[in-house]
Protein backbone atom coordinates (compact mmCIF):
# COMPACT_ATOMS: atom_id res chain seq x y z
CA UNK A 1 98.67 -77.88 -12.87
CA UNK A 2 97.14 -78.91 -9.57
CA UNK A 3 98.07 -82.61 -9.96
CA UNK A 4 101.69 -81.98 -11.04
CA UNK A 5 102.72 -78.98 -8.07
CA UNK A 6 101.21 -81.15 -5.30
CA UNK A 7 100.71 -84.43 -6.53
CA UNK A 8 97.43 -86.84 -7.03
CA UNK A 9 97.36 -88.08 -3.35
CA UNK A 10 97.57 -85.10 -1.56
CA UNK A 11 94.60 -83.37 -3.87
CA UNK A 12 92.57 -86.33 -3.19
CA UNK A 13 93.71 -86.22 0.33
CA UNK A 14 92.03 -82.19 0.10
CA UNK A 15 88.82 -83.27 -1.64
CA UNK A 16 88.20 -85.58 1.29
CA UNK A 17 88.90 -82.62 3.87
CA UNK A 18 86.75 -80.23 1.81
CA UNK A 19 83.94 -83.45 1.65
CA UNK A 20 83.66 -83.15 4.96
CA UNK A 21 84.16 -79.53 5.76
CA UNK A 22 81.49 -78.09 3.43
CA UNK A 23 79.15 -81.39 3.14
CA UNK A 24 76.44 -79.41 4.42
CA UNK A 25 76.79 -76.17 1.34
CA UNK A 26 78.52 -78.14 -1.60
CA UNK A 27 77.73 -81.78 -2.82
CA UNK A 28 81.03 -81.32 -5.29
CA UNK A 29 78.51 -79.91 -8.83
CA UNK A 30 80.63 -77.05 -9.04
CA UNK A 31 84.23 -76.18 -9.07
CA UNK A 32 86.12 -74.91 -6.27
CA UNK A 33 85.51 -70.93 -7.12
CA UNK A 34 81.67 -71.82 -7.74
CA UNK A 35 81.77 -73.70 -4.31
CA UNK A 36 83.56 -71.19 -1.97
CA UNK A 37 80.69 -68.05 -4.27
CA UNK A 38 77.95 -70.45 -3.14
CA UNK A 39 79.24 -70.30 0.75
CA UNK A 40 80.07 -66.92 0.64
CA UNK A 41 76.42 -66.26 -0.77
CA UNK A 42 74.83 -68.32 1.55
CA UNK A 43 77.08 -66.83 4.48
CA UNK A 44 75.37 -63.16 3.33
CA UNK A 45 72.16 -64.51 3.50
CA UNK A 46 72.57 -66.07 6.94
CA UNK A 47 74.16 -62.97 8.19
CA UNK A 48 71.57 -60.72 6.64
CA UNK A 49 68.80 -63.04 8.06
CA UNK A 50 70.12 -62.45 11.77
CA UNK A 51 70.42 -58.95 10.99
CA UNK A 52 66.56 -58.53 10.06
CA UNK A 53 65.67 -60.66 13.01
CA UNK A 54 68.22 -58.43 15.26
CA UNK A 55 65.60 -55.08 13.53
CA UNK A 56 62.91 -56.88 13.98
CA UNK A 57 63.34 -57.86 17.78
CA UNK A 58 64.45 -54.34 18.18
CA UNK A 59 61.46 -52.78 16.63
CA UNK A 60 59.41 -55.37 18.53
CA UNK A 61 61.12 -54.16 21.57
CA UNK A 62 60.58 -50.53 20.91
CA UNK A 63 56.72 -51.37 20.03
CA UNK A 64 56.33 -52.77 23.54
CA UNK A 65 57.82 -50.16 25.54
CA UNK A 66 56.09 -47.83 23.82
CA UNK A 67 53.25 -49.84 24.53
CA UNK A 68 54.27 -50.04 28.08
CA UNK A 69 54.92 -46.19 28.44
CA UNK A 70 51.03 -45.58 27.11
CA UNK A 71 49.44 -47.91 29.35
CA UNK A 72 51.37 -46.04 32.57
CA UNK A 73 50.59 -43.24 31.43
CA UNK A 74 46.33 -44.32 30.83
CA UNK A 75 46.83 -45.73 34.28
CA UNK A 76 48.56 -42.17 35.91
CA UNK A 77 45.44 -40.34 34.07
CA UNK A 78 42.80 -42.67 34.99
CA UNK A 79 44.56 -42.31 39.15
CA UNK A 80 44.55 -38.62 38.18
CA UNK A 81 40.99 -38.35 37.86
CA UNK A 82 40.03 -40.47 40.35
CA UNK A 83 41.94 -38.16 42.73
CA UNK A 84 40.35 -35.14 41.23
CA UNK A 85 36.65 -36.70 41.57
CA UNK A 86 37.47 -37.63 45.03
CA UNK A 87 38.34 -34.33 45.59
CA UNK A 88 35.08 -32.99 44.03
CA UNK A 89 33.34 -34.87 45.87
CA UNK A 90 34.74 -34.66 49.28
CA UNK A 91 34.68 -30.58 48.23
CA UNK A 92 30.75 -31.22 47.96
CA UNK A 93 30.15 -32.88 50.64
CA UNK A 94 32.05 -29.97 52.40
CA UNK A 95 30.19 -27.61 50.53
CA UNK A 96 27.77 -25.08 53.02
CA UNK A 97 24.19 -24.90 52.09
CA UNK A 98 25.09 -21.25 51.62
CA UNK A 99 27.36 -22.30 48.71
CA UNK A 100 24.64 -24.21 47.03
CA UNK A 101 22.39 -21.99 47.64
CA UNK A 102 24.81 -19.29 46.03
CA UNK A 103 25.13 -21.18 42.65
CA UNK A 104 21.55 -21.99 42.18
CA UNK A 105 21.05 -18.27 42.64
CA UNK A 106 24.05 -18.11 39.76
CA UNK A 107 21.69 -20.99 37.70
CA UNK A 108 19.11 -18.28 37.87
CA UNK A 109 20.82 -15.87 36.89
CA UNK A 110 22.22 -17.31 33.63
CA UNK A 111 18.84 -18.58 32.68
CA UNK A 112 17.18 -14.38 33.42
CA UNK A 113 19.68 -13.58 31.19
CA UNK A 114 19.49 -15.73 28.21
CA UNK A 115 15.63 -14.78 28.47
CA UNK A 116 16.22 -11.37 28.19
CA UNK A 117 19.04 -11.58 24.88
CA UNK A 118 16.05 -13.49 22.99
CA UNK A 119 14.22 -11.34 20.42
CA UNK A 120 11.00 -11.08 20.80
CA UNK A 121 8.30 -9.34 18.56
CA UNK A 122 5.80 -6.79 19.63
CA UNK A 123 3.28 -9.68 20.50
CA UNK A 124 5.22 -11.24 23.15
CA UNK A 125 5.59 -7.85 24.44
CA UNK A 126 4.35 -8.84 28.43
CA UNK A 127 6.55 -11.96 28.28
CA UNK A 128 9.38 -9.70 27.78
CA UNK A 129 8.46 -7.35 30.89
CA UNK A 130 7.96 -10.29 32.81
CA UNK A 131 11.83 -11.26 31.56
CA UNK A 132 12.76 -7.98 32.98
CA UNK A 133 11.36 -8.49 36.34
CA UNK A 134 12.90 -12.06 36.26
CA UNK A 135 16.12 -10.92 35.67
CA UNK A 136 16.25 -8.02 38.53
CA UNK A 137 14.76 -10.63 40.57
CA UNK A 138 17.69 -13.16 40.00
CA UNK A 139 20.18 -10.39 40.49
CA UNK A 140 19.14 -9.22 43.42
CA UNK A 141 18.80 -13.08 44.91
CA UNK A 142 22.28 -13.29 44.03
CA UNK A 143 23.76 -10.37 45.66
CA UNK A 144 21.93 -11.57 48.83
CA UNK A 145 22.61 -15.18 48.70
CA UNK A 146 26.41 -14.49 47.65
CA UNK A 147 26.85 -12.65 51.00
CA UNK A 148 25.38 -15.20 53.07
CA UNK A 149 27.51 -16.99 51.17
CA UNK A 150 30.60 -14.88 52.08
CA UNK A 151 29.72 -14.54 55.58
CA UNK A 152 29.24 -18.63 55.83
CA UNK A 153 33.04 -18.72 54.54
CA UNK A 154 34.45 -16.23 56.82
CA UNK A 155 33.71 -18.39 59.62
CA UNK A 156 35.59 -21.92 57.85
CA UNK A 157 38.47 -19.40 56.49
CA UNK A 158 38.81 -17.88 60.20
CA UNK A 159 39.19 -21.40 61.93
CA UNK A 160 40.93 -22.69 59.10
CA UNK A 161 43.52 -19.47 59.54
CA UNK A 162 43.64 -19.88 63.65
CA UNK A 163 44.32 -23.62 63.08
CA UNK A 164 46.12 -25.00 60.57
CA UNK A 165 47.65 -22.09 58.81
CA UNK A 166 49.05 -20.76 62.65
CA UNK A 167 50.00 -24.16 63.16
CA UNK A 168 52.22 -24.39 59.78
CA UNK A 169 53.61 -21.20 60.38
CA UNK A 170 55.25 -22.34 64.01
CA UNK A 171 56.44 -25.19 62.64
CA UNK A 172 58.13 -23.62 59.98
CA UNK A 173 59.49 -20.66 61.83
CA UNK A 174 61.05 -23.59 64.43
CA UNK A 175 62.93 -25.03 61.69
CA UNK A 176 65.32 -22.34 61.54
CA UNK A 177 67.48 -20.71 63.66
CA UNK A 178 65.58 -17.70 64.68
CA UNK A 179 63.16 -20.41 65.75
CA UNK A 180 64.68 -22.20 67.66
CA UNK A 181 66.75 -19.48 69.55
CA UNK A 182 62.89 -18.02 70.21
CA UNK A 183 62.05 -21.60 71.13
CA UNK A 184 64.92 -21.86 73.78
CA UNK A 185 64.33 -18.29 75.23
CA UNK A 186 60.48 -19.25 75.74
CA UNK A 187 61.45 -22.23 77.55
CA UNK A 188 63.93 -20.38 79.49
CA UNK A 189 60.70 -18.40 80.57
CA UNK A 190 58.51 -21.07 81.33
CA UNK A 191 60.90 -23.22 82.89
CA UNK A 192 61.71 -20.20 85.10
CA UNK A 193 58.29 -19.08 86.11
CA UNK A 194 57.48 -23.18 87.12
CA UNK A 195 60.57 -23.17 89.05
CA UNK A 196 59.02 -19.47 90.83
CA UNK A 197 55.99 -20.93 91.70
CA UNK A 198 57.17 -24.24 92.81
CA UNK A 199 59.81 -23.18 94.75
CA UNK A 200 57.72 -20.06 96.45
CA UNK A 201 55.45 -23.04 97.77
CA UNK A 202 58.30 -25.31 98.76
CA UNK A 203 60.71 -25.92 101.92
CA UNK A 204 62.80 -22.70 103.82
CA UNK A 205 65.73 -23.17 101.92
CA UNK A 206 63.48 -23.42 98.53
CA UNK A 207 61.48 -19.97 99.71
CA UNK A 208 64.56 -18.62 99.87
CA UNK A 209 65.73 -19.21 96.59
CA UNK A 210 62.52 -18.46 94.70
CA UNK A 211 63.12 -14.89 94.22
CA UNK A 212 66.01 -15.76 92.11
CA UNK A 213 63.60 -16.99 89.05
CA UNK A 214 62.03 -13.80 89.41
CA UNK A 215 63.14 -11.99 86.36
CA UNK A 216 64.18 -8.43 86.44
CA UNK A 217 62.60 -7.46 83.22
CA UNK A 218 60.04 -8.93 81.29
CA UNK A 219 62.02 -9.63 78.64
CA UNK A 220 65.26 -10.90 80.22
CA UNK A 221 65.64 -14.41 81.86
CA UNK A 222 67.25 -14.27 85.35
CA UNK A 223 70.83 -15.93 85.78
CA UNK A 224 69.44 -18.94 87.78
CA UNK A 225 66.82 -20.06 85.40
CA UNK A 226 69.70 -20.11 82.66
CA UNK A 227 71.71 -22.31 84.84
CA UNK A 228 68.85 -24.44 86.04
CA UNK A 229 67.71 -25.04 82.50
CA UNK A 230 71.39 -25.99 81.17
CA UNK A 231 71.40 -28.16 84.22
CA UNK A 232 68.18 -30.17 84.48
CA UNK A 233 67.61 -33.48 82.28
CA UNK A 234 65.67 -32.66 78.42
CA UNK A 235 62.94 -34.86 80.00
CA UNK A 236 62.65 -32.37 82.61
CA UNK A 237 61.95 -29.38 80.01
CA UNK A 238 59.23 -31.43 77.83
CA UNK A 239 56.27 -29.46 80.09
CA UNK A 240 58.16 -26.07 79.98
CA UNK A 241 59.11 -26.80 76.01
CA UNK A 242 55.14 -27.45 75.01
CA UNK A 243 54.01 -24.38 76.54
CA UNK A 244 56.48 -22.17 74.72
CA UNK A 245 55.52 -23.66 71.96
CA UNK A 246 51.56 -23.01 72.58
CA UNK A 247 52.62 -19.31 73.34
CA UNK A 248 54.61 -19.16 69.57
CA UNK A 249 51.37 -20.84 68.19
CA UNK A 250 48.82 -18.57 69.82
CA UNK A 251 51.25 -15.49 68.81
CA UNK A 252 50.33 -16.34 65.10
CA UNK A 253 46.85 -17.10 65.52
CA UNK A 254 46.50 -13.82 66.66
CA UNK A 255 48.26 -13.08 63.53
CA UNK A 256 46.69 -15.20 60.68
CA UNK A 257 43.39 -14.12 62.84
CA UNK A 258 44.48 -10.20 61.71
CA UNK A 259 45.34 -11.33 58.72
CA UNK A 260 42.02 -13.30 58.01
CA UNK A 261 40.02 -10.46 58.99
CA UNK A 262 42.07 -7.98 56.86
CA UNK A 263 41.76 -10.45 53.53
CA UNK A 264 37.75 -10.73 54.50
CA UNK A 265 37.11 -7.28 55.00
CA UNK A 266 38.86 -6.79 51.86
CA UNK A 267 36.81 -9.57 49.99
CA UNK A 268 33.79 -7.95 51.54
CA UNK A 269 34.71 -4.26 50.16
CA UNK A 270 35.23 -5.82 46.39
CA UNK A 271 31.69 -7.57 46.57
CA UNK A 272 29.92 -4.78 47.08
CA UNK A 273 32.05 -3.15 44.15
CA UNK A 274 31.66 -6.18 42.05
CA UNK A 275 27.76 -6.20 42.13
CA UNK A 276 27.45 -2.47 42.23
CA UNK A 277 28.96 -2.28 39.11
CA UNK A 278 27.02 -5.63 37.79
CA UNK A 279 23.54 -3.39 38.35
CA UNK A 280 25.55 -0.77 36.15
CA UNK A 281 26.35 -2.95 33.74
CA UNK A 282 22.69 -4.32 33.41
CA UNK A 283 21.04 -1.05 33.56
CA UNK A 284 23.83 -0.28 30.94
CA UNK A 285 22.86 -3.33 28.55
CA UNK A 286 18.81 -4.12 29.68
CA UNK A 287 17.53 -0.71 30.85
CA UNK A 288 16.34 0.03 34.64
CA UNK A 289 13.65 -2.20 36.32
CA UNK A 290 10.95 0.11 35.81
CA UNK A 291 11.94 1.13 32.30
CA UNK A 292 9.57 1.49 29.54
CA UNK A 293 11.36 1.18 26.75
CA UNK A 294 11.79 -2.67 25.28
CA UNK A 295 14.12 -3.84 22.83
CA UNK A 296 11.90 -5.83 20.36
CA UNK A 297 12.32 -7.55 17.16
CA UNK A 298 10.84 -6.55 13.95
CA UNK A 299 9.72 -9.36 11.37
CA UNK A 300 8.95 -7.46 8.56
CA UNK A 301 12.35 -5.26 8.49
CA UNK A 302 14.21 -8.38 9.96
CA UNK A 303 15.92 -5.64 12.55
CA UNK A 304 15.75 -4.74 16.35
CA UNK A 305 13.87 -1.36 17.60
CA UNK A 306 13.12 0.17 20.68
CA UNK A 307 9.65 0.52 22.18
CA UNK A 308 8.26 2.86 24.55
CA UNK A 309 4.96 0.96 25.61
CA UNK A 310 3.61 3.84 27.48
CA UNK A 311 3.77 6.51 24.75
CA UNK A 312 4.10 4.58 21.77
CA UNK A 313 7.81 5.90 21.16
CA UNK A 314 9.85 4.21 18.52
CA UNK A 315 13.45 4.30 17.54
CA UNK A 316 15.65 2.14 15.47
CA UNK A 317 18.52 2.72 16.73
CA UNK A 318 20.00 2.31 20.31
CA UNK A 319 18.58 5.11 22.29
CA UNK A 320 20.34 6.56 25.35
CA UNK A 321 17.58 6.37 28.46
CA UNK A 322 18.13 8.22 31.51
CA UNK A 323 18.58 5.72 34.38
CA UNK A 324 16.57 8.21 36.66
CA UNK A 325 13.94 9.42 35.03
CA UNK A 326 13.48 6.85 32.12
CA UNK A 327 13.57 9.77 29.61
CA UNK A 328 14.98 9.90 26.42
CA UNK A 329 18.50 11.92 26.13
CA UNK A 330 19.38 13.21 22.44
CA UNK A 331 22.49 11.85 20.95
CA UNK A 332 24.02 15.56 21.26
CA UNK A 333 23.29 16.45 24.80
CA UNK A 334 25.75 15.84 27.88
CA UNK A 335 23.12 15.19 30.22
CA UNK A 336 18.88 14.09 30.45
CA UNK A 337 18.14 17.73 30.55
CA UNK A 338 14.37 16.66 32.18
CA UNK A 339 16.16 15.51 35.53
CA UNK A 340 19.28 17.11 35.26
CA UNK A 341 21.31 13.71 35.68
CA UNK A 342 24.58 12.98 34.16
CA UNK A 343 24.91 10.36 31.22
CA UNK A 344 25.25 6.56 32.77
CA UNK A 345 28.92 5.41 31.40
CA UNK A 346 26.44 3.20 28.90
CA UNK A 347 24.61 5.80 28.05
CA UNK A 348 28.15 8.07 26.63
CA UNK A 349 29.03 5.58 24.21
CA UNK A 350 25.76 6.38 22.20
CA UNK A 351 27.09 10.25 22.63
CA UNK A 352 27.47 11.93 19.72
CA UNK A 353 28.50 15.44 20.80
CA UNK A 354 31.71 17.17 20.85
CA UNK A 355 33.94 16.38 24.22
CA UNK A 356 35.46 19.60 26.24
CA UNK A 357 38.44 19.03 24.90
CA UNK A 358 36.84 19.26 21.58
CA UNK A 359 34.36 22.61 23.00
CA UNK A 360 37.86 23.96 23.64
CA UNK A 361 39.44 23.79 21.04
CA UNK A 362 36.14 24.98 18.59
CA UNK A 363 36.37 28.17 20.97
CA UNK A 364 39.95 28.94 20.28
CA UNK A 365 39.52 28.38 16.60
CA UNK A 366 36.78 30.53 16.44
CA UNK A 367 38.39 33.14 18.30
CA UNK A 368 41.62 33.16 16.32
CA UNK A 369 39.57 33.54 13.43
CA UNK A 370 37.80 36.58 14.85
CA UNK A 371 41.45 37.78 15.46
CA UNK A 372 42.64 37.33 11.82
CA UNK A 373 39.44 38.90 10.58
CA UNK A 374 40.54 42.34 12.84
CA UNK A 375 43.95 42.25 11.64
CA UNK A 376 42.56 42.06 8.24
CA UNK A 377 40.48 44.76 7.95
């Protein structure tokens, strides 16, 4: 069909063309449909081989800036700590002998105290009264080294408030405008009283016109030392300009000074609170110094009990010990009747009596009762 539509020489004339156009993909085995399949398959393949290296370069891509984005961020760790252990260590090497002295005295503590939680049987009884004394010991160093201490830092947070903080707080108050209008009006005043004393010392005609930088008030700036100053070259105000600007600065030392010695006083007040109540909570959880009752450790019964060791007292559970008298208060009384001293706040959790509020309200029962029992009869 072929041969007669278009003739022998011009299909021999395309079988040369296609020869040559798909020499590299056909070598003429197959028919025409077969041939253009076979492109078209190996077309895919080509296609779907760029494609996968296309992923694959992506992926490869992705791998290595994810790569990229751990190893900045190792590196912005690893900087981080360095700058935090330079830190540490220029803070120890800043560190008062007070300060180390302070947390051994905490070292101490810590050590008293895991001594004391240990249970120990009736045979290590003295090692557990020398625990005792250990521990008082310790907390007593620390309340006196963590004043000296405190008193060491008053003295760095003073300078460091007079300084740096004063010095931070006039340079941000002369950023804005309330600044600088106090900045101009202090070298209105400066410039003015240099101009007093310069011109009081100077020529006739100068002597003359001193008193006109004299101001009338203390807190106005005379006419003359306004125009002078609006006058007069900047370069001429730099002297005038630094001393207003030492009397803003020593204005807030003065201040953060105040301020310093409020926040210390304060810091002072809560120290003695905060160890006051630590020698509450001790006497609270160990017993007094001088106590004679010791928590020991029974093997036989596998439990805890308490020990008087000079009477030979025993009780197995917690007893409530007057922090006066070291006597024993029963579980239903308000007070240590021997002394007449009220319970510890330690000592009213083990209380097992009624509460006023509770008193109260027995009485009123009782007495409506009593009132019902009239009516009845």
């Amino acid at each position: 069909l072929r041969q007669r539509l278009l003739g022998v020489k011009y299909w021999e004339k395309e079988t040369e063309a296609r020869k040559i156009m798909f020499a590299g993909y056909d070598s003429l085995e197959h028919s025409s449909w077969e041939s253009i399949k076979e492109i078209l398959t190996i077309k895919a393949k080509e296609r779907q081989d760029v494609a996968t290296a296309h992923d694959e370069e992506l992926q490869r891509n992705e791998r290595e800036d994810l790569q990229s984005d751990q190893e900045r961020a190792i590196e912005r760790h690893r900087e981080r700590q360095m700058r935090r252990k330079r830190k540490l260590q220029q803070l120890k090497a800043e560190e008062l002998p007070e300060e180390v002295a302070e947390k051994e005295a905490v070292d101490r503590l810590k050590k008293a105290k895991e001594d004391m939680e240990r249970d120990v049987p009736y045979d290590e009884l003295q090692s557990r009264l020398v625990a005792r004394k250990e521990l008082y010991d310790a907390l007593e160093n620390l309340s006196e080294c963590a004043q000296k201490a405190r008193a060491a830092r008053e003295g760095k947070m003073t300078e460091r408030a007079i300084n740096k903080d004063a010095e931070a707080k006039t340079d941000e108050l002369l950023m804005t405008k309330e600044g600088q209008k106090r900045l101009k009006y202090e070298v209105q005043v400066q410039y003015g009283q240099e101009l007093l004393h310069k011109w009081s010392d100077g020529n006739r005609f100068q002597a003359a016109l001193a008193p006109l930088f004299q101001p009338p008030d203390e807190e106005m700036v005379p006419l003359a030392t306004t125009v002078a100053v609006a006058v007069v070259p900047q370069s001429s105000l730099a002297a005038a300009r630094e001393a207003a600007r030492t009397v803003i600065l020593d204005e807030h030392r003065e201040e953060c000074r105040e301020e310093a010695i409020e926040k210390l006083e304060q810091k002072k007040r809560d120290q003695i609170q905060q160890f006051a109540k630590m020698f509450e909570e001790f006497e609270g959880e160990y017993g007094t110094v001088n106590t004679k009752w010791e928590r020991l450790w029974d093997n036989a019964s596998y439990a805890k009990y308490w020990y008087n060791w000079e009477s030979g007292a025993t009780e197995w559970t917690r007893p409530a010990i007057c922090h006066k008298c070291d006597e024993f208060i029963d579980p239903m009384d308000v007070k240590c009747f021997s002394c007449d001293a009220p319970r510890t706040r330690a000592n009213m959790e083990l209380y097992s009596g009624i509460s006023a509020a509770q008193f109260k309200a027995k009485r009123m029962a009782e007495e409506e009762e009593d009132e019902d029992s009239v009516y009845t009869s």
